[in-house]
Protein backbone atom coordinates (compact mmCIF):
# COMPACT_ATOMS: atom_id res chain seq x y z
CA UNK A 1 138.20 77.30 113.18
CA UNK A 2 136.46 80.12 114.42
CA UNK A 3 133.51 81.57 112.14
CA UNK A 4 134.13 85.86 111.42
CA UNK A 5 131.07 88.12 111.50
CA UNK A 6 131.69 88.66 108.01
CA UNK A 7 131.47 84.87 106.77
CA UNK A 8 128.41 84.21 109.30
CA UNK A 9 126.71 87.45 107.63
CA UNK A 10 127.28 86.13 104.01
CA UNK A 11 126.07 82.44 105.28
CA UNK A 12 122.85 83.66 106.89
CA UNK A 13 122.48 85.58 103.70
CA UNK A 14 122.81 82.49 101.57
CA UNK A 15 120.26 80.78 103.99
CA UNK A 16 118.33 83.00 103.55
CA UNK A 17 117.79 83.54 99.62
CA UNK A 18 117.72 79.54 99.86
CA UNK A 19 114.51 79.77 101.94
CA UNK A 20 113.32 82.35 99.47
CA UNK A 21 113.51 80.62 96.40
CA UNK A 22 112.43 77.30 97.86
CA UNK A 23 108.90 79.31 98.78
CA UNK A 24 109.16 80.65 94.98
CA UNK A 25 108.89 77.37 93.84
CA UNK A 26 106.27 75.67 95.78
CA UNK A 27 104.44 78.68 95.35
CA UNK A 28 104.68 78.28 91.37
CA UNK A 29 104.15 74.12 92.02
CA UNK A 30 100.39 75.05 93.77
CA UNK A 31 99.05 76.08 90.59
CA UNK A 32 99.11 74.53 86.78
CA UNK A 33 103.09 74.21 86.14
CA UNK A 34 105.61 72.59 84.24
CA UNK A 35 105.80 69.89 85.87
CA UNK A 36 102.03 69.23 86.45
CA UNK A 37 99.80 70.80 84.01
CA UNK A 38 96.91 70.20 86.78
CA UNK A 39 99.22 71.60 89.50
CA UNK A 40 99.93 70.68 93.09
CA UNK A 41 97.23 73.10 94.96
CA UNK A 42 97.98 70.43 98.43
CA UNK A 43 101.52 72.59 98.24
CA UNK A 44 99.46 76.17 98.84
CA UNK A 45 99.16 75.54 102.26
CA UNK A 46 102.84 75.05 102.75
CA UNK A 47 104.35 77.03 100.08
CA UNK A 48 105.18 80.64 102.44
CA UNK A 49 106.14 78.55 105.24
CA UNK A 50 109.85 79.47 104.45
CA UNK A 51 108.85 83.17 104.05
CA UNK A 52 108.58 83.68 107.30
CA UNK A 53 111.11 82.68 109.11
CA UNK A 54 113.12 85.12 106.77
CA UNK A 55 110.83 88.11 107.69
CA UNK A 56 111.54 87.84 111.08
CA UNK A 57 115.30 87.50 111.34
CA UNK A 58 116.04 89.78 108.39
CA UNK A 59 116.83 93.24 109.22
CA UNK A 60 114.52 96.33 108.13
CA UNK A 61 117.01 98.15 105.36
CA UNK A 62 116.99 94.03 103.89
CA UNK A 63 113.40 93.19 104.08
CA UNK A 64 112.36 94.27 101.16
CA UNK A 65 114.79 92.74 98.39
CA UNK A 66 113.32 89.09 99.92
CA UNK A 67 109.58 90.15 98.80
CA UNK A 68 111.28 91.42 95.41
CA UNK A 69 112.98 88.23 95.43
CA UNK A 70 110.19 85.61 96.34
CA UNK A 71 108.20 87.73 93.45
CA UNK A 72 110.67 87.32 90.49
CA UNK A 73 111.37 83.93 91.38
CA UNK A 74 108.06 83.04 91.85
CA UNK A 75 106.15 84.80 89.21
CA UNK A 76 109.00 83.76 86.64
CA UNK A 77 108.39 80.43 87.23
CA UNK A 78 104.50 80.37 87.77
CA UNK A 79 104.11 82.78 84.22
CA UNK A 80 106.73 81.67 82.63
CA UNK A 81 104.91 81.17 79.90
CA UNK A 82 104.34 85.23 79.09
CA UNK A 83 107.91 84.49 77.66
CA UNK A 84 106.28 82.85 74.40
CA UNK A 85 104.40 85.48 73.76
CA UNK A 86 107.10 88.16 73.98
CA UNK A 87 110.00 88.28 76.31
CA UNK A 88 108.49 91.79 77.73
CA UNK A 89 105.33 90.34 78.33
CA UNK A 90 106.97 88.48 81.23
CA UNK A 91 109.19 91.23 81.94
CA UNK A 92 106.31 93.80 82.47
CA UNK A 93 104.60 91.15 85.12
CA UNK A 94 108.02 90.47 86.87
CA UNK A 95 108.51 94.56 86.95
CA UNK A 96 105.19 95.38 88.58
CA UNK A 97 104.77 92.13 91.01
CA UNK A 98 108.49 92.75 92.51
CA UNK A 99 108.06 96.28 94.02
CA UNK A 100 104.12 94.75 94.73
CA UNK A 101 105.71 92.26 97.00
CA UNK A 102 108.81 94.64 98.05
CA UNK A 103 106.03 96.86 99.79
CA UNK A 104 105.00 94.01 101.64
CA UNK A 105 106.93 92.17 103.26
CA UNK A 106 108.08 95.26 105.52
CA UNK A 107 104.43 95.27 106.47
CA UNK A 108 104.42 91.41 107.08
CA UNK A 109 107.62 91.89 109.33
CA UNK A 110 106.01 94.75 111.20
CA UNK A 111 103.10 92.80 112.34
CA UNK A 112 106.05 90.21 113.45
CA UNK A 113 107.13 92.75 115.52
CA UNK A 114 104.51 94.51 116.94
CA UNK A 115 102.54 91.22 118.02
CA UNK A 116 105.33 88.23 118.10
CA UNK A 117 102.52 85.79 119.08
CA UNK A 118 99.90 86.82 117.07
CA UNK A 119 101.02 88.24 114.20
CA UNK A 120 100.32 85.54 111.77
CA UNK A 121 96.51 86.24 112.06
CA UNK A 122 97.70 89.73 110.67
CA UNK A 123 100.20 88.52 107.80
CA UNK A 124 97.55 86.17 106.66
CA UNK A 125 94.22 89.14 106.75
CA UNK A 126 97.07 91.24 104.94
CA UNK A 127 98.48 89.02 102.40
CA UNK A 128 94.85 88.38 101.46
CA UNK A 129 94.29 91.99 101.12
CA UNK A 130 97.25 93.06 99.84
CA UNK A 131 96.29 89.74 97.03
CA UNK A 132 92.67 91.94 96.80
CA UNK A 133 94.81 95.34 96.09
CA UNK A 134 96.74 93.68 93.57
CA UNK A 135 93.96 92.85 90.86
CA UNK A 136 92.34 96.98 90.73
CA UNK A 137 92.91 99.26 88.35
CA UNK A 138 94.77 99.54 84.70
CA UNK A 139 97.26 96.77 86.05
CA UNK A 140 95.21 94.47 87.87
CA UNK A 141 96.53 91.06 87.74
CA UNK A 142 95.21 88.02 88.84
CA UNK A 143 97.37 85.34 88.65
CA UNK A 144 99.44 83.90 91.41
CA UNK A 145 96.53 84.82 93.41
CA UNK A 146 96.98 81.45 96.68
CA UNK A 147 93.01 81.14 96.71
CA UNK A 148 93.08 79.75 92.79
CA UNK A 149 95.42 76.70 93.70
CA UNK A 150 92.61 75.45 95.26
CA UNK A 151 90.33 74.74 91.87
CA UNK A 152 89.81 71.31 92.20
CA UNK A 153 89.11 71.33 96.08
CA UNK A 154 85.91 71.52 95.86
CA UNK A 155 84.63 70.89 99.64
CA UNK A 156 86.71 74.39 100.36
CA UNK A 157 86.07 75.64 96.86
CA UNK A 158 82.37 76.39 97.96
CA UNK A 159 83.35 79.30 100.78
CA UNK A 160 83.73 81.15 97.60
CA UNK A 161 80.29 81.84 97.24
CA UNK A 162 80.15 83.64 100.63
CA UNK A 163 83.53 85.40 100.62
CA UNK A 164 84.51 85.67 96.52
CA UNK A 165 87.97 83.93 96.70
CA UNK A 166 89.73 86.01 99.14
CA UNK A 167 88.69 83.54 101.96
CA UNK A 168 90.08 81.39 100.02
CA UNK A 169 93.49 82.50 100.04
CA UNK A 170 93.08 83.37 103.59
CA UNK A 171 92.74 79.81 104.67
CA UNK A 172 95.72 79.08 102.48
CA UNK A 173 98.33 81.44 103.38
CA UNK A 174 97.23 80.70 107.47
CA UNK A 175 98.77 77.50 107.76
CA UNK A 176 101.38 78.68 106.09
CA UNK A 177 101.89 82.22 108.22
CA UNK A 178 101.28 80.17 111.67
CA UNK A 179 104.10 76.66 111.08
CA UNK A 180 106.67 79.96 109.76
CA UNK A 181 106.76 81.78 112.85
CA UNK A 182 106.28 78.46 114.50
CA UNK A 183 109.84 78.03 112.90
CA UNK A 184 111.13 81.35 112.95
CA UNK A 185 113.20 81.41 116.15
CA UNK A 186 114.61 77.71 115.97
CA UNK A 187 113.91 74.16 117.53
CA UNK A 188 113.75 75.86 120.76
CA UNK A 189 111.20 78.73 120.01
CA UNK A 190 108.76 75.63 118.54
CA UNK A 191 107.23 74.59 121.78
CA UNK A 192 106.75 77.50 123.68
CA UNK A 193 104.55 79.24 120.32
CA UNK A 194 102.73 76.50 120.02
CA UNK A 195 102.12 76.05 123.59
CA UNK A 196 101.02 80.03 123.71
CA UNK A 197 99.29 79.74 120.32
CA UNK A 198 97.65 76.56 120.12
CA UNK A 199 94.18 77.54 121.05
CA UNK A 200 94.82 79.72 117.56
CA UNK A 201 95.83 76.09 115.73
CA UNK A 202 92.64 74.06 117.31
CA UNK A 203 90.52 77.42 116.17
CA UNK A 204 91.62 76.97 112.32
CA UNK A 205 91.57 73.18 112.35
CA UNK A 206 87.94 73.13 113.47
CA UNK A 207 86.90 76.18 111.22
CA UNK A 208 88.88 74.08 108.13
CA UNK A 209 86.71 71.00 109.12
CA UNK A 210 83.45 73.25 109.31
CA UNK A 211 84.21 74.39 106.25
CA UNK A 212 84.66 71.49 104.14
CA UNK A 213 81.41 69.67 105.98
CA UNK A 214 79.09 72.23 104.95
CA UNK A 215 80.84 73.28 101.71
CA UNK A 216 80.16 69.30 100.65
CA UNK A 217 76.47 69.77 101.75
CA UNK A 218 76.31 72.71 99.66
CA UNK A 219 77.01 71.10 96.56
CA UNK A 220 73.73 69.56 95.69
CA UNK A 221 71.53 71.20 93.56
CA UNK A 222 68.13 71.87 93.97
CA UNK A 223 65.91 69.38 92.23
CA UNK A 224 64.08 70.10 89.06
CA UNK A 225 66.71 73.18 88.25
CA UNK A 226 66.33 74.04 84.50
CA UNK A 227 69.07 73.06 82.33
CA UNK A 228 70.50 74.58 79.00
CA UNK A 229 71.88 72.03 76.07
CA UNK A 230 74.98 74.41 74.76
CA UNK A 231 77.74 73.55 72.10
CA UNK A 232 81.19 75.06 72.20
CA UNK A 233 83.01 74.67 69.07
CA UNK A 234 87.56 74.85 69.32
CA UNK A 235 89.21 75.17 66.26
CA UNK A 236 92.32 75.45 67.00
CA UNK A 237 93.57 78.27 64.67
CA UNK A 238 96.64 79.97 64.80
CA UNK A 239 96.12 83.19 66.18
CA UNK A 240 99.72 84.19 64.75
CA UNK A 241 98.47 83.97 60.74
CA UNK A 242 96.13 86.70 59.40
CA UNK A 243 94.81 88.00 56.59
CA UNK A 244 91.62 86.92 54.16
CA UNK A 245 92.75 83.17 53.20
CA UNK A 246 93.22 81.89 56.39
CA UNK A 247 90.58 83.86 58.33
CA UNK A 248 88.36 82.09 55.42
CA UNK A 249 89.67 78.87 56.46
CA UNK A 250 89.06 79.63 59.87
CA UNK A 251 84.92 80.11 58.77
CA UNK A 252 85.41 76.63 57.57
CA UNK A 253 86.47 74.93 59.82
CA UNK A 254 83.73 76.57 62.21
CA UNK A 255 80.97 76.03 60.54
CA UNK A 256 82.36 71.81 59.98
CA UNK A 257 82.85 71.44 63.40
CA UNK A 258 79.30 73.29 64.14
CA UNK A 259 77.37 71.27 62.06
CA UNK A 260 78.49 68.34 63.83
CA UNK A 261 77.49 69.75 67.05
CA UNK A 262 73.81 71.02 65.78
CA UNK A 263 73.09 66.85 65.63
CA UNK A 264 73.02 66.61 68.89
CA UNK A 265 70.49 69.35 69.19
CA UNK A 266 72.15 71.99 71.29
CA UNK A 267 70.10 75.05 72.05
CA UNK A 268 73.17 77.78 72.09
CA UNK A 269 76.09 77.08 69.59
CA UNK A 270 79.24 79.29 70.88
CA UNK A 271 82.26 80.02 69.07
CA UNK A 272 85.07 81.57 70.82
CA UNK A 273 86.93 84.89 70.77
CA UNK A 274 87.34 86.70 67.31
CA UNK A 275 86.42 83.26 65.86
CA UNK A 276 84.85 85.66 62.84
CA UNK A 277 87.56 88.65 62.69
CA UNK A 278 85.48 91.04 59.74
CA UNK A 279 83.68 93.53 61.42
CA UNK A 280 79.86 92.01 61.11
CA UNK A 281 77.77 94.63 61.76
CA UNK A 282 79.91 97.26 59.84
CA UNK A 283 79.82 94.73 57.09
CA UNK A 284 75.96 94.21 57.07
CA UNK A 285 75.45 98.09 56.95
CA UNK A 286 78.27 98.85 54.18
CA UNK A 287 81.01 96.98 51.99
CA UNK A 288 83.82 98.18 53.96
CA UNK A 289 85.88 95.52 52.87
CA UNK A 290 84.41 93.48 49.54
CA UNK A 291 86.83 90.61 49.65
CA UNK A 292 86.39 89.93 53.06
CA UNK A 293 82.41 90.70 52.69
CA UNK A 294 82.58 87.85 49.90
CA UNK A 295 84.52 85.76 51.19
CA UNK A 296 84.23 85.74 55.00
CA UNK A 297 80.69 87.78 55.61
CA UNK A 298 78.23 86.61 53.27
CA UNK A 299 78.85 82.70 53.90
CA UNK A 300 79.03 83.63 57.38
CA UNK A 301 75.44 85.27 57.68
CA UNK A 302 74.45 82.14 55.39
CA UNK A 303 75.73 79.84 57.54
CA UNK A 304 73.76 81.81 60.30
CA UNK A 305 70.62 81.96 58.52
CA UNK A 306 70.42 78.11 58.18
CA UNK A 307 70.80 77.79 61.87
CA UNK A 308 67.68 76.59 64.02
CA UNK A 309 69.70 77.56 67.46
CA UNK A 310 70.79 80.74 68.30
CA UNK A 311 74.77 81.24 67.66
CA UNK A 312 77.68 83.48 70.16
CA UNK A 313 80.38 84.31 68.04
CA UNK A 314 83.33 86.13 68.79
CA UNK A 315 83.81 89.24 66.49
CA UNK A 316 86.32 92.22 65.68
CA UNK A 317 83.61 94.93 65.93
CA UNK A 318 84.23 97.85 64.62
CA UNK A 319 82.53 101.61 64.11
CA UNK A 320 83.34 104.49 61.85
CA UNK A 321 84.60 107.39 63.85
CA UNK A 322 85.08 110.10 60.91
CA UNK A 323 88.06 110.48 58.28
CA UNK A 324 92.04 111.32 58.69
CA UNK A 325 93.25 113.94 56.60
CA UNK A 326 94.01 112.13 53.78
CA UNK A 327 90.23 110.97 53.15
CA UNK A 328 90.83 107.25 54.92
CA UNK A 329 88.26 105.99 57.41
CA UNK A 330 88.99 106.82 61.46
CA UNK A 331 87.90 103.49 63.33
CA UNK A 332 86.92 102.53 66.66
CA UNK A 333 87.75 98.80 67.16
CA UNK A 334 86.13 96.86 70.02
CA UNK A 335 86.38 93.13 70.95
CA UNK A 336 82.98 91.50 71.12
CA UNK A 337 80.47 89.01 71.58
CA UNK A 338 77.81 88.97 68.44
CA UNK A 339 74.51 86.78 69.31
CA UNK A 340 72.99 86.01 66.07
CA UNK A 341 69.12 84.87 66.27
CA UNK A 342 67.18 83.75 62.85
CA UNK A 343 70.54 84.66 60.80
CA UNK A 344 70.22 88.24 62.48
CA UNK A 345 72.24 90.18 65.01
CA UNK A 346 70.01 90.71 67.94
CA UNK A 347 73.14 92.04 70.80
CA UNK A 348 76.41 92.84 71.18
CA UNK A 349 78.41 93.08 74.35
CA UNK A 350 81.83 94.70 74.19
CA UNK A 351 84.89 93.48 75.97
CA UNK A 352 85.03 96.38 78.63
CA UNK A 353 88.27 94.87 80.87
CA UNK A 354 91.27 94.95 77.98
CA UNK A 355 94.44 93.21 78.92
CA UNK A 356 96.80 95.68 79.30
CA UNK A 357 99.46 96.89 76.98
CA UNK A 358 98.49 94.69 74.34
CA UNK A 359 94.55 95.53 73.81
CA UNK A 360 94.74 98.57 75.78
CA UNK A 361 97.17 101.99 76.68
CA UNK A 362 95.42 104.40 78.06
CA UNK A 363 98.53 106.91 78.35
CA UNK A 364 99.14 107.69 74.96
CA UNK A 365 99.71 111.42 76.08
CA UNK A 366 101.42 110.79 79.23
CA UNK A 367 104.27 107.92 77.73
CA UNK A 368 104.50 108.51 73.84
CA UNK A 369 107.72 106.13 73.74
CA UNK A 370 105.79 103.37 75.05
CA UNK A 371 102.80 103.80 73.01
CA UNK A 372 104.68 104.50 69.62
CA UNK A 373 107.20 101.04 70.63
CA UNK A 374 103.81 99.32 71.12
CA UNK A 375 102.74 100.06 68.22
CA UNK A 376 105.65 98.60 66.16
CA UNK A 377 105.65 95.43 67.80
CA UNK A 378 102.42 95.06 65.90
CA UNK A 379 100.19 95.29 69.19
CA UNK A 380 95.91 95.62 68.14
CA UNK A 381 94.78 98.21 70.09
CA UNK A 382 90.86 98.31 70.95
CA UNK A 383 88.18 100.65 72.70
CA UNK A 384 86.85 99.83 75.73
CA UNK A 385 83.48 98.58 75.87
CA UNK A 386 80.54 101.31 76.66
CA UNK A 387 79.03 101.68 80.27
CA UNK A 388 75.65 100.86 78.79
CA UNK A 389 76.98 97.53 77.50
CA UNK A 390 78.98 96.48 80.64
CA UNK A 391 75.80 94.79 82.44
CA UNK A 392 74.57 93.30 79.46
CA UNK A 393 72.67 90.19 79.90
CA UNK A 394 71.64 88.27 76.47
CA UNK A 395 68.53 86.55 76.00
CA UNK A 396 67.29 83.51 74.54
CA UNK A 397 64.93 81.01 74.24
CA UNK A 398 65.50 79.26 77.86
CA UNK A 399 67.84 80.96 78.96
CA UNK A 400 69.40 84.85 80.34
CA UNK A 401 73.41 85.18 79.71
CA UNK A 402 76.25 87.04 79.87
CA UNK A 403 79.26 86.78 78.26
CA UNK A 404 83.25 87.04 79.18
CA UNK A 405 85.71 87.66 76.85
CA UNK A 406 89.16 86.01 77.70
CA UNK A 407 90.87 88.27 80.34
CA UNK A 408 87.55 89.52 81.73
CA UNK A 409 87.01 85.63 83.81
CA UNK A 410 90.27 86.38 85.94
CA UNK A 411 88.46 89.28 87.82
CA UNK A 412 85.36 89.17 90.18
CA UNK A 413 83.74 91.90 89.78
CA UNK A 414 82.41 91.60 85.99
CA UNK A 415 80.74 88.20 86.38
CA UNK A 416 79.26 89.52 89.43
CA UNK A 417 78.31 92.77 87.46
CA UNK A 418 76.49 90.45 84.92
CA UNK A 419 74.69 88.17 88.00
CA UNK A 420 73.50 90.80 89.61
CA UNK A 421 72.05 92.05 86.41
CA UNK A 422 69.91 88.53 85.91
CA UNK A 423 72.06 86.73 84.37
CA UNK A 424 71.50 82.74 84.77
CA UNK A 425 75.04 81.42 82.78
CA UNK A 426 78.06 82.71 82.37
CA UNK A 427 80.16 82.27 79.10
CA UNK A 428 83.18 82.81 78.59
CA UNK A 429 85.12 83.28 74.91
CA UNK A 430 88.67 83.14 74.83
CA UNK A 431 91.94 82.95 72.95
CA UNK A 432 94.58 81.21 74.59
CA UNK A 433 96.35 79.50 71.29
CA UNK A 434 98.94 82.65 71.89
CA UNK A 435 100.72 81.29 74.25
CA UNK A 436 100.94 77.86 72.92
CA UNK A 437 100.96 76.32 76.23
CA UNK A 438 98.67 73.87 77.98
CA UNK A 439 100.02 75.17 81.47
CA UNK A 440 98.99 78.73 80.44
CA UNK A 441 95.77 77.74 79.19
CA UNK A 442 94.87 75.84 82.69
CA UNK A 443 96.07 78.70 84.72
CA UNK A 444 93.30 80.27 83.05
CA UNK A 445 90.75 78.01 83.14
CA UNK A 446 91.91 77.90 87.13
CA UNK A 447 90.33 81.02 87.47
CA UNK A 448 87.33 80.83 85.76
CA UNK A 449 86.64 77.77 88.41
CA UNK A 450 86.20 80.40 90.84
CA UNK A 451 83.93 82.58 88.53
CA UNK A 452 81.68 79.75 88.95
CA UNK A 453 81.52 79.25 92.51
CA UNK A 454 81.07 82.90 93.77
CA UNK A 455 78.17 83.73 91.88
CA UNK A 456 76.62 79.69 91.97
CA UNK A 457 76.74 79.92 87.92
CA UNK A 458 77.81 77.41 85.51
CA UNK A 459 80.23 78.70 83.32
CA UNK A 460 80.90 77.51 79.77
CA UNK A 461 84.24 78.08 77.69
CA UNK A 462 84.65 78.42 74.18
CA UNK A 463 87.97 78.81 73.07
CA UNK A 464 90.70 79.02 70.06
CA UNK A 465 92.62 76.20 71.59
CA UNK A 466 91.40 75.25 74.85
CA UNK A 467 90.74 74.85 77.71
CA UNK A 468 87.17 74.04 76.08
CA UNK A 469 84.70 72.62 78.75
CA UNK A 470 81.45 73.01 80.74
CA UNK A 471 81.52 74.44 84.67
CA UNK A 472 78.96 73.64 87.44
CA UNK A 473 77.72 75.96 89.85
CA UNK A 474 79.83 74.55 92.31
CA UNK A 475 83.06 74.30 90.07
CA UNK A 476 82.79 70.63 89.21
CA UNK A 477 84.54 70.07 85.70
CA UNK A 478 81.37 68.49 83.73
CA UNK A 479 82.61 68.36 80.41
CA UNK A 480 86.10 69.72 78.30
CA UNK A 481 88.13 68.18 75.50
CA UNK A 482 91.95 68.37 75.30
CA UNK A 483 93.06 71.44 73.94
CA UNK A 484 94.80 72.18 70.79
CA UNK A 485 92.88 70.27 68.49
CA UNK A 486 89.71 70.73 66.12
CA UNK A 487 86.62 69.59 68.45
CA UNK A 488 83.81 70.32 69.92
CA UNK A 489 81.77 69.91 73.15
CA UNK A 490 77.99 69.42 73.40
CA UNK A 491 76.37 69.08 77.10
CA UNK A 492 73.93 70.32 79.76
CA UNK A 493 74.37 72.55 81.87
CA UNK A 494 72.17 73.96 85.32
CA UNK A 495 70.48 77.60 84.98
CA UNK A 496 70.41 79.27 88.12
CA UNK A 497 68.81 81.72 89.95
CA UNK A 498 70.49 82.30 93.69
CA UNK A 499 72.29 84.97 94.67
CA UNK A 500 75.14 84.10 96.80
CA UNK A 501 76.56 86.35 99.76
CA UNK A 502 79.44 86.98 97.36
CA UNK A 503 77.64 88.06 94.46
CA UNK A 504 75.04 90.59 96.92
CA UNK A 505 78.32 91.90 98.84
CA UNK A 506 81.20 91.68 96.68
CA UNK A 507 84.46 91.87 97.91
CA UNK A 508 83.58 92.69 101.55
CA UNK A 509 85.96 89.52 103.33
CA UNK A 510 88.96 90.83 101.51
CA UNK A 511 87.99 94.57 102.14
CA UNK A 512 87.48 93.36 106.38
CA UNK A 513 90.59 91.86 105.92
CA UNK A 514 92.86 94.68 104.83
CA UNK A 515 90.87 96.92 107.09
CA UNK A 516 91.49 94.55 110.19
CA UNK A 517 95.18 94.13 109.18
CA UNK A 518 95.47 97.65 109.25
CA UNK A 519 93.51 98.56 112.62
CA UNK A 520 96.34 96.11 114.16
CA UNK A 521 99.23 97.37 112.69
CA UNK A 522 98.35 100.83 113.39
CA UNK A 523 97.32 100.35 116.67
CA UNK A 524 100.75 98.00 117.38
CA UNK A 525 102.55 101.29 115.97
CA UNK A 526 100.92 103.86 118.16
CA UNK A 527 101.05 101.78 121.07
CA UNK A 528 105.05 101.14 120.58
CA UNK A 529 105.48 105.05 120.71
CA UNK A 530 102.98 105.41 123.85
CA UNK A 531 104.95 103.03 125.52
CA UNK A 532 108.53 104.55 124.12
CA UNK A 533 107.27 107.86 125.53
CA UNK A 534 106.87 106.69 129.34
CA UNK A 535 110.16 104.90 129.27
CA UNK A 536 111.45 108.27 128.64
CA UNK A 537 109.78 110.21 130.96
């Protein structure tokens, strides 16, 4: 029988969402997933291949809904795990990354269009970009970025340090952007692209092989680097139960754990984020609270005072900002890193990058629904950190560092900030017992991988729950202990000194990139019309 318009328009259609959803999926398999909790990062270079076929047959008014498409699918299934936390959480990412990717995939098919041999050079530059757009500003969001699959490929892991992780995801997504349109007009389109684009193919497969020659040269550290003894303590609280018992508990279990640790002679002890939730400076200067100053303070700064090492501890800190009209105290709360040194508070760095929504809202005036509803769903607001504090860079006995507080390690501009400020180690304190999830926990650990390697730093983590462990310079896992579970982790770790490319320059591939991407498409464009206007004359 004969196939109607109609039913060859509805089975196109179906091909097509098919196509979609299979590139949600491998997208979500490159990274930490249900399936793998180390992920499949071999699948990045493969998982768009099915975009792009779609982009180029699909028509303009029907481009976009794919991109929305390929973003709920794939972000549902790569964050999941936001759905533990709160149902919205997940909603909030899947209602920001769909129009994100509905914007682009118009632009993807217009560089299809304008440049039908070519045009995956220009998809790739501006998927990168587009990936570099996507993580500024109040909403910034890292995950799902292609270059992170890559975390234990540590040969092509190292072009981080030149180009920050956007070259990364460049060499990713290519692969992927030039076997799609090698696909996109059918068996009999395959061997006249590759025949008119394989100089393109040779060009990446040689660049790929430079790449991973020098990046395992580049490994090697330079001999007689200093080295830093640190101990992380996890112990595994449940960030779900408050109040003065169990934050008491929490102390003691801390301070067991630690005094393990200190017999291996470490020479930093870290605890992780809001390990100690009292205020401690507050506390030291007035009783704000005298059961929690008996109970949780006191032993705490006794515990300190016994201490031969210096000790990191995340804290609630929190300053007086005047009295409401009923004679209570006005607060400002912040999230923060407390280094103790002799039993004393010698710094303080406050978490400047709050995750959004649930540490942070900054429009209170502009959306009074949404601030009020966040409120009752028992959300802990804080204040951002101070400029003055945001290149703070701690210092010890053998050692200059900086630390990152949870949600801060998935950007790269703060760890930069902190390197270029002298900073020799990175560390990075973090709650991740939330989401009860080991995939969610090494989704985030992922990306503190790449910390590492763009600014040649280790990187240590101390956290509630894990992922717990010691980073090289050059990414390599040296040390971690399964999460969830009371431990702790005691090792060395190099102190460096280099500056990479990417910590002196910043973001300046993925800015070239979007700028190059750009040049092309707008010069396709006005070329089109130039050439539409002499037809007509």
């Amino acid at each position: 029988d004969e196939i109607r318009p109609g039913e060859r328009s509805v089975a196109v259609g179906l091909e097509h969402v098919l196509l979609i959803m299979a590139a949600a999926l491998l997208f979500a398999l490159s990274f930490p997933n249900f399936l793998f909790p180390w992920g499949f990062g071999f699948l990045g270079f493969a998982a768009l291949i099915p975009l792009f076929p779609v982009i180029h047959r699909a028509r303009w008014w029907s481009v976009w809904a794919y991109g929305l498409l390929f973003a709920v699918g794939g972000f549902a299934l790569h964050n999941y795990w936001l759905a533990l936390f709160h149902p919205v959480a997940l909603t909030v990412v899947l209602a920001f990354r769909g129009p994100w990717f509905a914007l682009l995939f118009p632009l993807l098919k217009l560089a299809d269009r304008e440049f039908p041999r070519y045009g995956f050079l220009i998809q790739a530059l501006l998927w990168t970009g587009w990936e570099f757009i996507g993580v500024q500003g109040f909403l910034g969001y890292s995950f799902g970025g292609l270059g992170y699959s890559q975390y234990l490929f540590l040969p092509l892991l190292q072009l981080a340090s030149l180009t920050a992780v956007w070259g990364i995801s460049c060499m990713v997504i290519l692969p992927s952007a030039y076997v799609g349109n090698l696909l996109k007009n059918g068996r009999k389109g395959i061997r006249p692209f590759f025949r008119n684009t394989r100089g393109a193919a040779i060009g990446y497969a040689v660049l790929l092989t430079v790449v991973l020659v020098w990046g395992g040269a580049v490994r090697a550290l330079p001999e007689g680097i200093s080295k830093l003894t640190v101990a992380a303590v996890q112990p595994n609280s449940d960030p779900w139960k408050g109040g003065t018992p169990v934050y008491e508990e929490n102390l003691t279990t801390l301070m067991a754990l630690s005094r393990k640790a200190l017999l291996k002679d470490p020479q930093l002890l870290i605890w992780p984020e809001t390990a100690v939730v009292p205020s401690l400076r507050l506390h030291s200067r007035m009783r704000y609270d005298q059961e929690r100053y008996n109970r949780i303070v006191r032993p705490f700064f006794s515990f300190a005072a016994e201490l031969n090492v210096p000790l990191l501890t995340g804290n609630n800190d929190r300053e007086l900002a005047g009295r409401d009209a009923r004679g209570g105290y006005l607060t400002d709360d912040y999230n923060a890193a407390v280094l103790l040194q002799g039993g004393e508070i010698s710094a303080v760095y406050r978490k400047t990058h709050l995750v959004p929504f649930t540490e942070y809202f900054p429009y209170r005036d502009l959306f009074p629904g949404i601030y009020q509803w966040l409120l009752t769903e028992d959300t802990h607001f804080y204040t951002p950190g101070e400029d003055l504090n945001k290149d703070l860079v701690f210092s010890i006995p053998g050692a200059r560092f900086s630390a990152l507080i949870c949600f801060e390690d998935t950007f790269p501009a703060g760890p930069r900030r902190f390197t270029r400020a002298g900073a020799e180690l990175l560390v990075n304190l973090t709650n991740d017992a939330w989401s009860e999830s080991v995939v969610a926990e090494m989704q985030h650990f992922s990306l503190s991988v790449l910390r590492s390697v763009e600014n040649r730093r280790s990187l240590v983590r101390a956290t509630i729950s894990g992922i717990t462990a010691l980073i090289g310079p050059d990414g390599s896992i040296l040390e971690r202990i399964p999460p969830f579970g009371e431990d702790y982790l005691v090792g060395e770790v190099p102190l460096s000194r280099e500056t990479t490319l990417a910590a002196a320059w910043g973001d300046w591939f993925a800015i070239a990139a979007l700028c190059a991407a750009g040049a092309a498409l707008l010069a396709g464009f006005i070329i089109r019309v130039l050439k539409m206007r002499v037809k007509g004359n």
